[in-house]
C-alpha atoms as a PDB file:
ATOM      1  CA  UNK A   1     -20.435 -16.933   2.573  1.00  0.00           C
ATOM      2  CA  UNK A   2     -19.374 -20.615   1.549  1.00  0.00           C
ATOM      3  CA  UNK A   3     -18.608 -23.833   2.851  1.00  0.00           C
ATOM      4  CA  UNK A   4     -14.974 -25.202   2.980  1.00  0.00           C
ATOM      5  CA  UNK A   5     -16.007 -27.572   0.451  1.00  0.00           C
ATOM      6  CA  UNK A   6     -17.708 -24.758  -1.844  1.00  0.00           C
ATOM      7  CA  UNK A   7     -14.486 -22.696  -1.096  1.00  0.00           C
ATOM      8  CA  UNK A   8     -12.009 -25.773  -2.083  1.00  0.00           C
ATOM      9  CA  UNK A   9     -14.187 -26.117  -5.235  1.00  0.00           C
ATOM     10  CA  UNK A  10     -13.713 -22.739  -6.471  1.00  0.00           C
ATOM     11  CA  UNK A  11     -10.273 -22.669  -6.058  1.00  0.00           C
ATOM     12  CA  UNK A  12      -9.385 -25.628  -7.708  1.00  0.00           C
ATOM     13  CA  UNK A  13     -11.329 -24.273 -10.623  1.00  0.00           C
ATOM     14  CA  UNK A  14      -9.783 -21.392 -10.850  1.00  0.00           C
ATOM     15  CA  UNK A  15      -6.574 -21.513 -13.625  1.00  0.00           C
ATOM     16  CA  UNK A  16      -3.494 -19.247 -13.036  1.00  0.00           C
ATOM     17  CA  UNK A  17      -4.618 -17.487 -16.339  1.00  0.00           C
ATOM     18  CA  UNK A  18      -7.312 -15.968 -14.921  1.00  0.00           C
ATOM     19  CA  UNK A  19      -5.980 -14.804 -11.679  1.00  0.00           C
ATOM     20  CA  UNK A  20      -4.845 -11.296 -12.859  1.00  0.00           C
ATOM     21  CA  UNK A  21      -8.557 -10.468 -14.147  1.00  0.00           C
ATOM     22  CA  UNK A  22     -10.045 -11.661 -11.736  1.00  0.00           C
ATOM     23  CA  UNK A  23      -8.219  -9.601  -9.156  1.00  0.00           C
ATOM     24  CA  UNK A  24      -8.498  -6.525 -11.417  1.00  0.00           C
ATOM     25  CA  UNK A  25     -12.600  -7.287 -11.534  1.00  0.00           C
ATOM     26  CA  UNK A  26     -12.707  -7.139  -7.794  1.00  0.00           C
ATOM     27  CA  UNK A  27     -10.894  -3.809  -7.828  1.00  0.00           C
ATOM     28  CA  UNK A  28     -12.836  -2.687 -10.764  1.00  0.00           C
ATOM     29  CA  UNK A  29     -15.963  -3.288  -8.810  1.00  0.00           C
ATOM     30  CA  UNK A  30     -14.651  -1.366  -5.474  1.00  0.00           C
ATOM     31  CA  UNK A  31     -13.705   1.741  -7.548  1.00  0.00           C
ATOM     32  CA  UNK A  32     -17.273   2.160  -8.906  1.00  0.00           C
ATOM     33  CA  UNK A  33     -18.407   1.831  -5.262  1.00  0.00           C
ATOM     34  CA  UNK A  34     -16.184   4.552  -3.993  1.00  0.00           C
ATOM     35  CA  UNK A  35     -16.541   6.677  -6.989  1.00  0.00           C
ATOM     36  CA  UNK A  36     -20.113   6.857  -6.141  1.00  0.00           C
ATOM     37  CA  UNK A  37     -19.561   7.897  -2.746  1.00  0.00           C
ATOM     38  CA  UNK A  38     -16.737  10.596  -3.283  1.00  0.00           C
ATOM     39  CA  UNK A  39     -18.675  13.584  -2.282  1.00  0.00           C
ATOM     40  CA  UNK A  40     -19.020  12.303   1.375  1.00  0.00           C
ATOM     41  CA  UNK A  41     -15.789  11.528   1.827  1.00  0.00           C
ATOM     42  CA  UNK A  42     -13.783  12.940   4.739  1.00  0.00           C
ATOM     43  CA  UNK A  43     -10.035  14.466   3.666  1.00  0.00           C
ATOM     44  CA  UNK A  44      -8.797  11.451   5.326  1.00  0.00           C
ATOM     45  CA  UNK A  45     -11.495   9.548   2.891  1.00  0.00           C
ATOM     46  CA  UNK A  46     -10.420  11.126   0.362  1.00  0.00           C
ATOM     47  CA  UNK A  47      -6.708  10.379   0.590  1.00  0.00           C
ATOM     48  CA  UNK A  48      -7.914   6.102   1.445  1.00  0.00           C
ATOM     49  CA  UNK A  49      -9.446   6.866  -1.813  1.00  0.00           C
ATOM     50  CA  UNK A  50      -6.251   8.380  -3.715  1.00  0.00           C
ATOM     51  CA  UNK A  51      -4.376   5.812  -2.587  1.00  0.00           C
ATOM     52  CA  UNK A  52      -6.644   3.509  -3.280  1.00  0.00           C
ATOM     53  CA  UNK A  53      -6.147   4.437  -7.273  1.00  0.00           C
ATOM     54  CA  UNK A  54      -2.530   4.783  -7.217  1.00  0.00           C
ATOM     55  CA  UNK A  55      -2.285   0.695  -6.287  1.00  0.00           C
ATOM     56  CA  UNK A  56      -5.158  -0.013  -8.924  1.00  0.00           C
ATOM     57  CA  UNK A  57      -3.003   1.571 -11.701  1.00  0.00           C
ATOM     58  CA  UNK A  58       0.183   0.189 -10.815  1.00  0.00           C
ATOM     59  CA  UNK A  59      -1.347  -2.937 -10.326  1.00  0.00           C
ATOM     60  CA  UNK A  60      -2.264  -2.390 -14.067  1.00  0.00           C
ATOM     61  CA  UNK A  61       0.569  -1.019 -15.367  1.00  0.00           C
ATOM     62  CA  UNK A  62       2.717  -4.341 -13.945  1.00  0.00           C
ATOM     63  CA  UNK A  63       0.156  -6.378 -15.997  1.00  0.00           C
ATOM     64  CA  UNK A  64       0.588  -4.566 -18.969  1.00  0.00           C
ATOM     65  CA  UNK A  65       4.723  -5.124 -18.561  1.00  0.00           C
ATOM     66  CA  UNK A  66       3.980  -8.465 -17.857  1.00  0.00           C
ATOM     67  CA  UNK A  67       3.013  -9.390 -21.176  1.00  0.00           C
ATOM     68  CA  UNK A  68       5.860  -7.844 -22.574  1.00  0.00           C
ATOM     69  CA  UNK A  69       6.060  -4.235 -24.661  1.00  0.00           C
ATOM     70  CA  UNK A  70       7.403  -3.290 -27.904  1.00  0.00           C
ATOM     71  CA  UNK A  71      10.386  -1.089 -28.796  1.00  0.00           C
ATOM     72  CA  UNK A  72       8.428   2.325 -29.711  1.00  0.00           C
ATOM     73  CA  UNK A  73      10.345   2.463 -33.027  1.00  0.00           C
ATOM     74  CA  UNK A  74      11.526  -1.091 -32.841  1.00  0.00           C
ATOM     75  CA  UNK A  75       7.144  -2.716 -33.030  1.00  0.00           C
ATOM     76  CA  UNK A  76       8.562  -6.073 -33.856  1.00  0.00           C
ATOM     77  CA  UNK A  77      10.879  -6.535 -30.924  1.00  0.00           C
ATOM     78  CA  UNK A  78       9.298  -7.093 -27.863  1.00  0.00           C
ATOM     79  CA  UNK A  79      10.433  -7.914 -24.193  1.00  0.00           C
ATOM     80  CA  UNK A  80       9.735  -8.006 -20.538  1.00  0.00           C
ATOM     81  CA  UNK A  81      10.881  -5.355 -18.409  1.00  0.00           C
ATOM     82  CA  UNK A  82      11.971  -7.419 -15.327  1.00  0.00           C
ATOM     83  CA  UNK A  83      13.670  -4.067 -13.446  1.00  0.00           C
ATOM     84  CA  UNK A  84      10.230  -2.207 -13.729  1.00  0.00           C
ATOM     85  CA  UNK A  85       8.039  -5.187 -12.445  1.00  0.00           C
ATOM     86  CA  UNK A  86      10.271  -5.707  -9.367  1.00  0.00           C
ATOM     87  CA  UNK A  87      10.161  -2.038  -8.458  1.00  0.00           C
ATOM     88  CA  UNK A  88       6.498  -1.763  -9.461  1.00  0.00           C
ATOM     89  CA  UNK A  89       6.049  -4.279  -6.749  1.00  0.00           C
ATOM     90  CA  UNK A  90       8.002  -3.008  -4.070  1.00  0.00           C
ATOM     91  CA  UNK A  91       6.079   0.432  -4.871  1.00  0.00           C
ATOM     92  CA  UNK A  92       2.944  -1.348  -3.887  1.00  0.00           C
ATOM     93  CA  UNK A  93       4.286  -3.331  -1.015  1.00  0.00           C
ATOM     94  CA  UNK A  94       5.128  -0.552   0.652  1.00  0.00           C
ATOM     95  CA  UNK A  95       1.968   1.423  -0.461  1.00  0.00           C
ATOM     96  CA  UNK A  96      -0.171  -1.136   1.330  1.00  0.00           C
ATOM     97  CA  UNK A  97       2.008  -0.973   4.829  1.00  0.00           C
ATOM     98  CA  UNK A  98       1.627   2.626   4.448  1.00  0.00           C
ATOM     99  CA  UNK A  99      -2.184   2.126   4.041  1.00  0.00           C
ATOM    100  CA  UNK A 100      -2.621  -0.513   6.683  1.00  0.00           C
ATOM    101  CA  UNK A 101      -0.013   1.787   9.251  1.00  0.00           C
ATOM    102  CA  UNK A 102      -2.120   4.605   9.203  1.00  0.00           C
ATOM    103  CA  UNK A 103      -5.870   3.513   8.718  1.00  0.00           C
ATOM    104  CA  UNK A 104      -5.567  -0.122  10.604  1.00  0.00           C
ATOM    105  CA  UNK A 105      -2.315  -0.507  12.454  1.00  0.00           C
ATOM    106  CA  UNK A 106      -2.401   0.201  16.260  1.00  0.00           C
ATOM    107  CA  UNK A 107       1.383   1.634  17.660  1.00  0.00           C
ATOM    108  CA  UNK A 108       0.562   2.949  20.586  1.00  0.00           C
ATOM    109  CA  UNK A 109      -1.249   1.563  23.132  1.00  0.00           C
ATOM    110  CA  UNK A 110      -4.555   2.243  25.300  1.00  0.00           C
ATOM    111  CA  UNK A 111      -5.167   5.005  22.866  1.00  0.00           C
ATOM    112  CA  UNK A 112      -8.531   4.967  20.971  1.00  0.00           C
ATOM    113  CA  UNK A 113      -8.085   3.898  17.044  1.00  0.00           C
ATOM    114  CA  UNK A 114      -9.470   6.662  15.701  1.00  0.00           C
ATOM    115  CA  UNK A 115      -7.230   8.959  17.654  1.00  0.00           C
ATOM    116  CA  UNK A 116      -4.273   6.996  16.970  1.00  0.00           C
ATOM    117  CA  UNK A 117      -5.118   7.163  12.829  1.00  0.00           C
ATOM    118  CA  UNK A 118      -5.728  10.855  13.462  1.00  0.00           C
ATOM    119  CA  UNK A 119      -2.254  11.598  14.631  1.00  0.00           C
ATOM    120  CA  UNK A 120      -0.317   9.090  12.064  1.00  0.00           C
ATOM    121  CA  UNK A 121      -2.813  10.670   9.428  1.00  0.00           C
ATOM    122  CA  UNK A 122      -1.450  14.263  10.903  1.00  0.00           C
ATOM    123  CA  UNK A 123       2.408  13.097  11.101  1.00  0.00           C
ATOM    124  CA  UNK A 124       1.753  11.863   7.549  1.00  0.00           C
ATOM    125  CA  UNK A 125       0.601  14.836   6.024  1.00  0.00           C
ATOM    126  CA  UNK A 126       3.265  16.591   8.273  1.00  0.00           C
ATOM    127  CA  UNK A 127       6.113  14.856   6.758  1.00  0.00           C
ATOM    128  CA  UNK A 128       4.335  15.542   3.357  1.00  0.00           C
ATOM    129  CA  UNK A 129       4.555  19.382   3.983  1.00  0.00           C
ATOM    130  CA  UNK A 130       8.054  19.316   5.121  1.00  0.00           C
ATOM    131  CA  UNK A 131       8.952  17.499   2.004  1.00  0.00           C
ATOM    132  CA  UNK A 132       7.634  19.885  -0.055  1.00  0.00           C
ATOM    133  CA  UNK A 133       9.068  22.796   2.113  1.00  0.00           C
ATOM    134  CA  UNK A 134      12.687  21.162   0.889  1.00  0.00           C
ATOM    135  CA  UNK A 135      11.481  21.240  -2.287  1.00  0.00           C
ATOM    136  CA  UNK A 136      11.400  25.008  -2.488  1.00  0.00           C
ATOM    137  CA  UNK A 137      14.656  25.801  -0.298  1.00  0.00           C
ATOM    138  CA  UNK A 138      16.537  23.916  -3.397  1.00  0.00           C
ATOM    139  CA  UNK A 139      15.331  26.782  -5.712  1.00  0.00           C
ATOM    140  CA  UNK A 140      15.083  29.530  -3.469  1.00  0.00           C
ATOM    141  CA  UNK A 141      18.454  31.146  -4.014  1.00  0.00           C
ATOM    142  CA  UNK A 142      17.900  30.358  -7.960  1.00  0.00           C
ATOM    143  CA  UNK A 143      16.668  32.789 -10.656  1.00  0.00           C
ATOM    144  CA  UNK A 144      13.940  29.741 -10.797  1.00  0.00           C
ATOM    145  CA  UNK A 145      12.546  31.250  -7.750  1.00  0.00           C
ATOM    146  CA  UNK A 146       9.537  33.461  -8.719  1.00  0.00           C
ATOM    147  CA  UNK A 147       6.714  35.467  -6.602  1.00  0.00           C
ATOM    148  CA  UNK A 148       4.103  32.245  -7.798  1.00  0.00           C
ATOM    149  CA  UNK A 149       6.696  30.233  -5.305  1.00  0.00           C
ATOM    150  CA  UNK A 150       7.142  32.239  -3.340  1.00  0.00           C
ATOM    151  CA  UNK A 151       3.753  32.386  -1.782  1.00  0.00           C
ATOM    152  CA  UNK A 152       3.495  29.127  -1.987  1.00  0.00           C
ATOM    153  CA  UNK A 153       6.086  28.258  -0.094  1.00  0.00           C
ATOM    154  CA  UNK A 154       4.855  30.913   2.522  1.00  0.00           C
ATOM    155  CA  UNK A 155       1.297  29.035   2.335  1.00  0.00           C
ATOM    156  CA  UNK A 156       3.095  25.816   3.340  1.00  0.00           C
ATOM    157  CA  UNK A 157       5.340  27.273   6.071  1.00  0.00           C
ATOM    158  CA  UNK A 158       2.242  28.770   7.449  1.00  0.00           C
ATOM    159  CA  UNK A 159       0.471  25.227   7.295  1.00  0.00           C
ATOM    160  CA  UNK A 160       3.418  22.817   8.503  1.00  0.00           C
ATOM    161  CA  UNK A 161       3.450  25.171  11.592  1.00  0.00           C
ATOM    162  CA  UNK A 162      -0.229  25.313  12.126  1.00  0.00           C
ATOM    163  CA  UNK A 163      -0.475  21.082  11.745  1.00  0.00           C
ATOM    164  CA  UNK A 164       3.243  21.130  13.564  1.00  0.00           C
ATOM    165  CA  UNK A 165       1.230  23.377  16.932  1.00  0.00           C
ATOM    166  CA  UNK A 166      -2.022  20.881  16.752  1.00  0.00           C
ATOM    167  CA  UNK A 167      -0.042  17.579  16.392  1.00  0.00           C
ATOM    168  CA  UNK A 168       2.399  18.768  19.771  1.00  0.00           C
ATOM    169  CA  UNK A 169      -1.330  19.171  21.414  1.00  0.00           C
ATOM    170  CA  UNK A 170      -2.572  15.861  21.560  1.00  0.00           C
ATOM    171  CA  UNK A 171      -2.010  13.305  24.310  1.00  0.00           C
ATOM    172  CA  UNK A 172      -0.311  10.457  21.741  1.00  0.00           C
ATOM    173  CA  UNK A 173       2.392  13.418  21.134  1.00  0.00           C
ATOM    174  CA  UNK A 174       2.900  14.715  24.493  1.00  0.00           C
ATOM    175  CA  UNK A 175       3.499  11.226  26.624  1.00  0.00           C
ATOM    176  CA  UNK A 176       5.891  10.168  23.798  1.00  0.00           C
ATOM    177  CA  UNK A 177       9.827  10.476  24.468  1.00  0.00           C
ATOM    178  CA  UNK A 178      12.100  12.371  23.132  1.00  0.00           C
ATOM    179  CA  UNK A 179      13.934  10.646  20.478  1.00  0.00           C
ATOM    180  CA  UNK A 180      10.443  10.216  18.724  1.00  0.00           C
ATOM    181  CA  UNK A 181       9.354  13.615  19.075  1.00  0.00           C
ATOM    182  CA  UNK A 182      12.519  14.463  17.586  1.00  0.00           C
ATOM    183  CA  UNK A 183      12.105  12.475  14.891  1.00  0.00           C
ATOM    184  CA  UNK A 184       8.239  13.924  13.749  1.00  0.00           C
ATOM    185  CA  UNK A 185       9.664  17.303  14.271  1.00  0.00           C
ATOM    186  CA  UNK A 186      12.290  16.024  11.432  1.00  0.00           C
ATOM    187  CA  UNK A 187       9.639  15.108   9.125  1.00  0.00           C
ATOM    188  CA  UNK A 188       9.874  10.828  10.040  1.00  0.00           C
ATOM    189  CA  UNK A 189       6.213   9.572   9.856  1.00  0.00           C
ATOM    190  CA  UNK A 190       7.005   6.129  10.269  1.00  0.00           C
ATOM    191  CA  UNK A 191       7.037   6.018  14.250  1.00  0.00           C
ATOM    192  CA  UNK A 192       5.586   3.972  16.745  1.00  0.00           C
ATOM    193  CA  UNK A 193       5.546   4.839  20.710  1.00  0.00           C
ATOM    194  CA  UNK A 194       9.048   3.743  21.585  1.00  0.00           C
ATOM    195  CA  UNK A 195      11.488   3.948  17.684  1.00  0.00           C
ATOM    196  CA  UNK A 196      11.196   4.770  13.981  1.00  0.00           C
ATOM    197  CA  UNK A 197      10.045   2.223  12.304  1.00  0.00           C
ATOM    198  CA  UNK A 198      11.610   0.169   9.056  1.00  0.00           C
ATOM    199  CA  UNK A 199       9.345  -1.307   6.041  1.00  0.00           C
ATOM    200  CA  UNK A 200       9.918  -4.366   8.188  1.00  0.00           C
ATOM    201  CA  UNK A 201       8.549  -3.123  11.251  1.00  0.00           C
ATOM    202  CA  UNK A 202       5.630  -1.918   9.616  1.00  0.00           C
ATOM    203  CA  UNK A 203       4.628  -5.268   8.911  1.00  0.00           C
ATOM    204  CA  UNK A 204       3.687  -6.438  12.388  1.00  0.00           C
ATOM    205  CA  UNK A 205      -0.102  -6.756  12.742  1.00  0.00           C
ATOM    206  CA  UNK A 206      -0.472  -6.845   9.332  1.00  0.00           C
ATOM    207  CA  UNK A 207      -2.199  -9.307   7.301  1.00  0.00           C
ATOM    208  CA  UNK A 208       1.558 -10.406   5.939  1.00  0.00           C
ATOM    209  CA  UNK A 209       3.315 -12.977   7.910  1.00  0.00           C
ATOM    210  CA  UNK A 210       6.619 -10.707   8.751  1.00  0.00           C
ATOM    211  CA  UNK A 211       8.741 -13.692   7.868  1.00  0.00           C
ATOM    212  CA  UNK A 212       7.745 -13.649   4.673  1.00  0.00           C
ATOM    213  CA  UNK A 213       7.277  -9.891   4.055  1.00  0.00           C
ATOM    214  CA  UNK A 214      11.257  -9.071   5.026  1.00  0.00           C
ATOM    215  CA  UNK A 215      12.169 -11.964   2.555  1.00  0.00           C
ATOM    216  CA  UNK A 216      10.043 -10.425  -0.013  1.00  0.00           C
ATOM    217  CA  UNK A 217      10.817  -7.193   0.248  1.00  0.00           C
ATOM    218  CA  UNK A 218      14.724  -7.984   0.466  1.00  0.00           C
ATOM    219  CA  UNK A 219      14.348 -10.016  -3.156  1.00  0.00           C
ATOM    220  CA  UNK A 220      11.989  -6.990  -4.635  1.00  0.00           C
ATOM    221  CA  UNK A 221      15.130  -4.142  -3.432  1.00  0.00           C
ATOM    222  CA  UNK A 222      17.945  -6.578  -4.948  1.00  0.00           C
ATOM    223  CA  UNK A 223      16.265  -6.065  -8.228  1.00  0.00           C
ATOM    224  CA  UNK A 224      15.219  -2.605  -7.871  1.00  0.00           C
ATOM    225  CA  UNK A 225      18.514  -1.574  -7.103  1.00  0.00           C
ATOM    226  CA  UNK A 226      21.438  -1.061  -9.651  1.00  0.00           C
ATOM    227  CA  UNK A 227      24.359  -2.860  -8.439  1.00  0.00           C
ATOM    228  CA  UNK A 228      26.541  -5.776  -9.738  1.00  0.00           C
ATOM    229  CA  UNK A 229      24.109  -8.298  -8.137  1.00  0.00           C
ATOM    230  CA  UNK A 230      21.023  -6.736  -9.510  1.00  0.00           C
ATOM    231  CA  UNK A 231      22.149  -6.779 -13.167  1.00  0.00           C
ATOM    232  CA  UNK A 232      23.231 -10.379 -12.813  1.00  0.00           C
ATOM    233  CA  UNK A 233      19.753 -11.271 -11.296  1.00  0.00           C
ATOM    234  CA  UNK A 234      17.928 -10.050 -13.462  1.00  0.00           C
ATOM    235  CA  UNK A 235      20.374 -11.973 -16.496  1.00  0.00           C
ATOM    236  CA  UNK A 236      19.774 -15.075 -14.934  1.00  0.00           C
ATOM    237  CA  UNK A 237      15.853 -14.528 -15.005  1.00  0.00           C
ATOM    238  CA  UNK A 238      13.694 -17.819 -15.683  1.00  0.00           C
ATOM    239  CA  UNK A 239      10.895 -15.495 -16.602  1.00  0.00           C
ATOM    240  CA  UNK A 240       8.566 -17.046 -14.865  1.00  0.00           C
ATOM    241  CA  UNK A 241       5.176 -15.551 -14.672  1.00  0.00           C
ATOM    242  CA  UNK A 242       3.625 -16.892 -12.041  1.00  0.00           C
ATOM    243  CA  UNK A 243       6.076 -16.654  -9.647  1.00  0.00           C
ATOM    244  CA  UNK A 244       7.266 -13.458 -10.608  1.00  0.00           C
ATOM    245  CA  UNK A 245       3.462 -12.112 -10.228  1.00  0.00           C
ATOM    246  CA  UNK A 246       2.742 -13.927  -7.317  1.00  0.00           C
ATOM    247  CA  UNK A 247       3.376 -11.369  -4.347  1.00  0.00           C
ATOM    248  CA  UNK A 248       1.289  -9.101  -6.803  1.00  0.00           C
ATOM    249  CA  UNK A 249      -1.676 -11.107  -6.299  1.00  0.00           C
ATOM    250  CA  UNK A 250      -0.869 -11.387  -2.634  1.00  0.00           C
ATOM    251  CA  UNK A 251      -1.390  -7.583  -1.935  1.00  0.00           C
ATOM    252  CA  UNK A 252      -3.739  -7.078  -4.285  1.00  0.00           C
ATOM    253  CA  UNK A 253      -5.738  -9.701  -2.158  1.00  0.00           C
ATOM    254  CA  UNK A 254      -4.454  -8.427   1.556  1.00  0.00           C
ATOM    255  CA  UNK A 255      -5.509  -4.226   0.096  1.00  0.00           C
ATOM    256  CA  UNK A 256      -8.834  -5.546  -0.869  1.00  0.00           C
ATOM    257  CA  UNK A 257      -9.246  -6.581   3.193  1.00  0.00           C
ATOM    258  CA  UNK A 258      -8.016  -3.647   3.844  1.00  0.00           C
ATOM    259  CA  UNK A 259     -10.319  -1.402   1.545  1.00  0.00           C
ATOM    260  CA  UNK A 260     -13.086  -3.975   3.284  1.00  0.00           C
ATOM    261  CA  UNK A 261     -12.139  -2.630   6.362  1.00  0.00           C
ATOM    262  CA  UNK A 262     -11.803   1.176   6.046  1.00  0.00           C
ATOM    263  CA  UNK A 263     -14.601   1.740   3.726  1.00  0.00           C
ATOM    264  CA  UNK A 264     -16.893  -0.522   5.632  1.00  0.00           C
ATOM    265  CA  UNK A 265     -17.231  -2.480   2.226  1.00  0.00           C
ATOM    266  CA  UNK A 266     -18.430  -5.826   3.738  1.00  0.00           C
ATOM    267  CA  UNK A 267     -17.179  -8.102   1.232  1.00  0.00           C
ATOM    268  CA  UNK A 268     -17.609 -11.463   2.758  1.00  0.00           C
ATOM    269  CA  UNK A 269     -21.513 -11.320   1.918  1.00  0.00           C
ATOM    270  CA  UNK A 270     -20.545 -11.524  -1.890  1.00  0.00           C
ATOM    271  CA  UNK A 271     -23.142  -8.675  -2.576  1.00  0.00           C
ATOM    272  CA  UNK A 272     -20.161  -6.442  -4.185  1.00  0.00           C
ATOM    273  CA  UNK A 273     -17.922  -9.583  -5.235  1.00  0.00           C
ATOM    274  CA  UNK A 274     -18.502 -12.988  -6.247  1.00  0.00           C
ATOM    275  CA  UNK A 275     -18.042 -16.382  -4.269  1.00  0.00           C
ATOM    276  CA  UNK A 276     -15.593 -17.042  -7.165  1.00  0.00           C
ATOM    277  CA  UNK A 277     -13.809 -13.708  -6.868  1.00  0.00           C
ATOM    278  CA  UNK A 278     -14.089 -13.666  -2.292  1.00  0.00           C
ATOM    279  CA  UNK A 279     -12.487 -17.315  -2.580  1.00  0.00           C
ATOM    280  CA  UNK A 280      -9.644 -15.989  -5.009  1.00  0.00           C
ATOM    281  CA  UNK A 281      -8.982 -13.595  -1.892  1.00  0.00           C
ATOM    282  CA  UNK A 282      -9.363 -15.517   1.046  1.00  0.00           C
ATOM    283  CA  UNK A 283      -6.448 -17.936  -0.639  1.00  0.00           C
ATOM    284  CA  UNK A 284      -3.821 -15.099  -1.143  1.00  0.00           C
ATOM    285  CA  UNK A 285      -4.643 -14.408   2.078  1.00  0.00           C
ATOM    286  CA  UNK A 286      -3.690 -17.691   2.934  1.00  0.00           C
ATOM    287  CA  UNK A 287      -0.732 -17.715   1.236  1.00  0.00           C
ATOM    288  CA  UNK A 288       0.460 -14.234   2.894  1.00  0.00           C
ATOM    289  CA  UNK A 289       0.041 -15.625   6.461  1.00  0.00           C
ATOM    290  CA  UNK A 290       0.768 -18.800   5.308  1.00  0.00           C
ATOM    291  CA  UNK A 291      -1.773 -20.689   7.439  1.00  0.00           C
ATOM    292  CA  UNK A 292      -5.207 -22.052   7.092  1.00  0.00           C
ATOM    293  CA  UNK A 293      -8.709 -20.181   7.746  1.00  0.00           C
ATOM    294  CA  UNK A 294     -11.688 -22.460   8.339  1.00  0.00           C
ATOM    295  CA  UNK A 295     -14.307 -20.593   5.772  1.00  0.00           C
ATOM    296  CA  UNK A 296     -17.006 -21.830   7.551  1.00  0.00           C
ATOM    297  CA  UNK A 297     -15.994 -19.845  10.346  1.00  0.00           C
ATOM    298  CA  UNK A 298     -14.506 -16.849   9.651  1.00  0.00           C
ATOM    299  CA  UNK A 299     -15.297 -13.740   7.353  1.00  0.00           C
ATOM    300  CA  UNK A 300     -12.888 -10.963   5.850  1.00  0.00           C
ATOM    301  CA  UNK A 301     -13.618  -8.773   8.696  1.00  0.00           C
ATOM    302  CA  UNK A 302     -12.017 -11.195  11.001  1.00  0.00           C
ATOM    303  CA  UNK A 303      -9.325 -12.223   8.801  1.00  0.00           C
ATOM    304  CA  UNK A 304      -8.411  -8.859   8.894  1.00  0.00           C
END
């Protein structure tokens, strides 16, 4: 670890420029450690670990937007795809609630943590299964519907009953009422003991300061979206980088404590990152709860 006044140091030495590499090291370096352990991984490992790459490439791909494209028969007109970034963003913003609801978040209480991320895990994959299930009964009464899918979709009826039968059988399920039982049996994964949950919900106990996350999110949809509003947003764009990429950096930073967490990665002894690159952290951190952490005191683990 480090000393406020080591921490303070590094920061101040660190220029905006430098922010997106460094961020993109620090993943860099926690793929190669998970890579190495892939063939021990659990299923639920395994699907940490998928995630895990899907925010590492979009957290890529918005960098490579970010400093603008070219026309592909057009070379010497280039530009910055505002609309793309935005909903890049909100992609990951809600990929890292999604991480932190099912492998950190606790919903429903006096229930052990690894039970509790067993059943979101199950209602997860559940809603997954049902999804696909819908996917199939659009084509069904189409010439598109061959034998290939149709044992497929008889594989996945078979399995979304099975998981349906073992989910109803745990104690989480069973003292729940009946407007959320309902609402897993209609595919709705994002529950807690009492309601289904909004992307604003799921940001209590994480490390985002709700506040904050709702505003966030809000700005991230108006652009996403395609209406009168949007379009003129996006005209009246100041193009500013470092604002625009700043909520990037924020859950870059706030996965990474997560990844620390789940994967047992131990980050704050700097024997996988850097002082440099765990300082970098521990201030988007800061800015995402948008209070102050005595270094001296506290490590990742905690600020998670």
């Amino acid at each position: 670890m480090f000393t406020e006044e080591e921490y303070k140091k590094l920061i101040a030495e660190i220029p905006n420029s430098e922010v997106a590499e460094i961020l993109f090291t620090v993943l860099s370096k926690i793929h190669n450690k998970l890579e190495y352990n892939l063939e021990n991984m659990t299923e639920q490992g395994l699907i940490q670990y998928d995630m895990f790459k899907l925010f590492f490439k979009q957290y890529n791909t918005t960098l490579v937007l970010s400093n603008k494209i070219d026309y592909i028969f057009k070379s010497q007109i280039s530009y910055i795809d505002l609309k793309s970034i935005y909903n890049l963003i909100r992609s990951l913003h809600e990929l890292y609630l999604t991480y932190h609801y099912l492998f950190l978040g606790k919903h429903f209480t006096n229930i052990n943590g690894n039970e509790e991320h067993n059943f979101k895990y199950s209602v997860y994959k559940l809603s997954g299964l049902k999804d696909s299930i819908k996917s199939f009964q659009y084509i069904k009464d189409t010439p598109l519907y061959d034998t290939q899918h149709k044992n497929k979709y008889d594989e996945i009826i078979e399995e979304e009953k099975n998981l349906l039968k073992d989910i109803k059988a745990t104690k989480i399920y069973t003292e729940l009422p009946a407007k959320i039982k309902k609402e897993i049996n209609r595919g709705n994964w994002k529950i807690n003991k009492s309601k289904k949950m909004s992307w604003s919900d799921m940001l209590d106990n994480t490390h985002i300061l709700k506040e904050y996350g709702v505003l966030e999110y809000s700005i991230l949809s108006q652009y996403a979206h395609t209406s009168y509003h949007s379009i003129m947003l996006e005209k009246a764009h100041d193009y500013n980088l470092d604002g625009l990429l700043c909520h990037l950096y924020i859950l870059t930073s706030v996965f990474i404590a997560s990844l620390s967490d789940t994967f047992k990665l131990n980050l704050s002894d700097c024997s996988l990152i850097t002082k440099r690159e765990l300082a970098l952290i521990y201030d988007f951190m800061n800015l995402a709860k948008n209070q102050s952490y005595n270094v001296e005191e506290i490590s990742i683990q905690e600020i998670i």
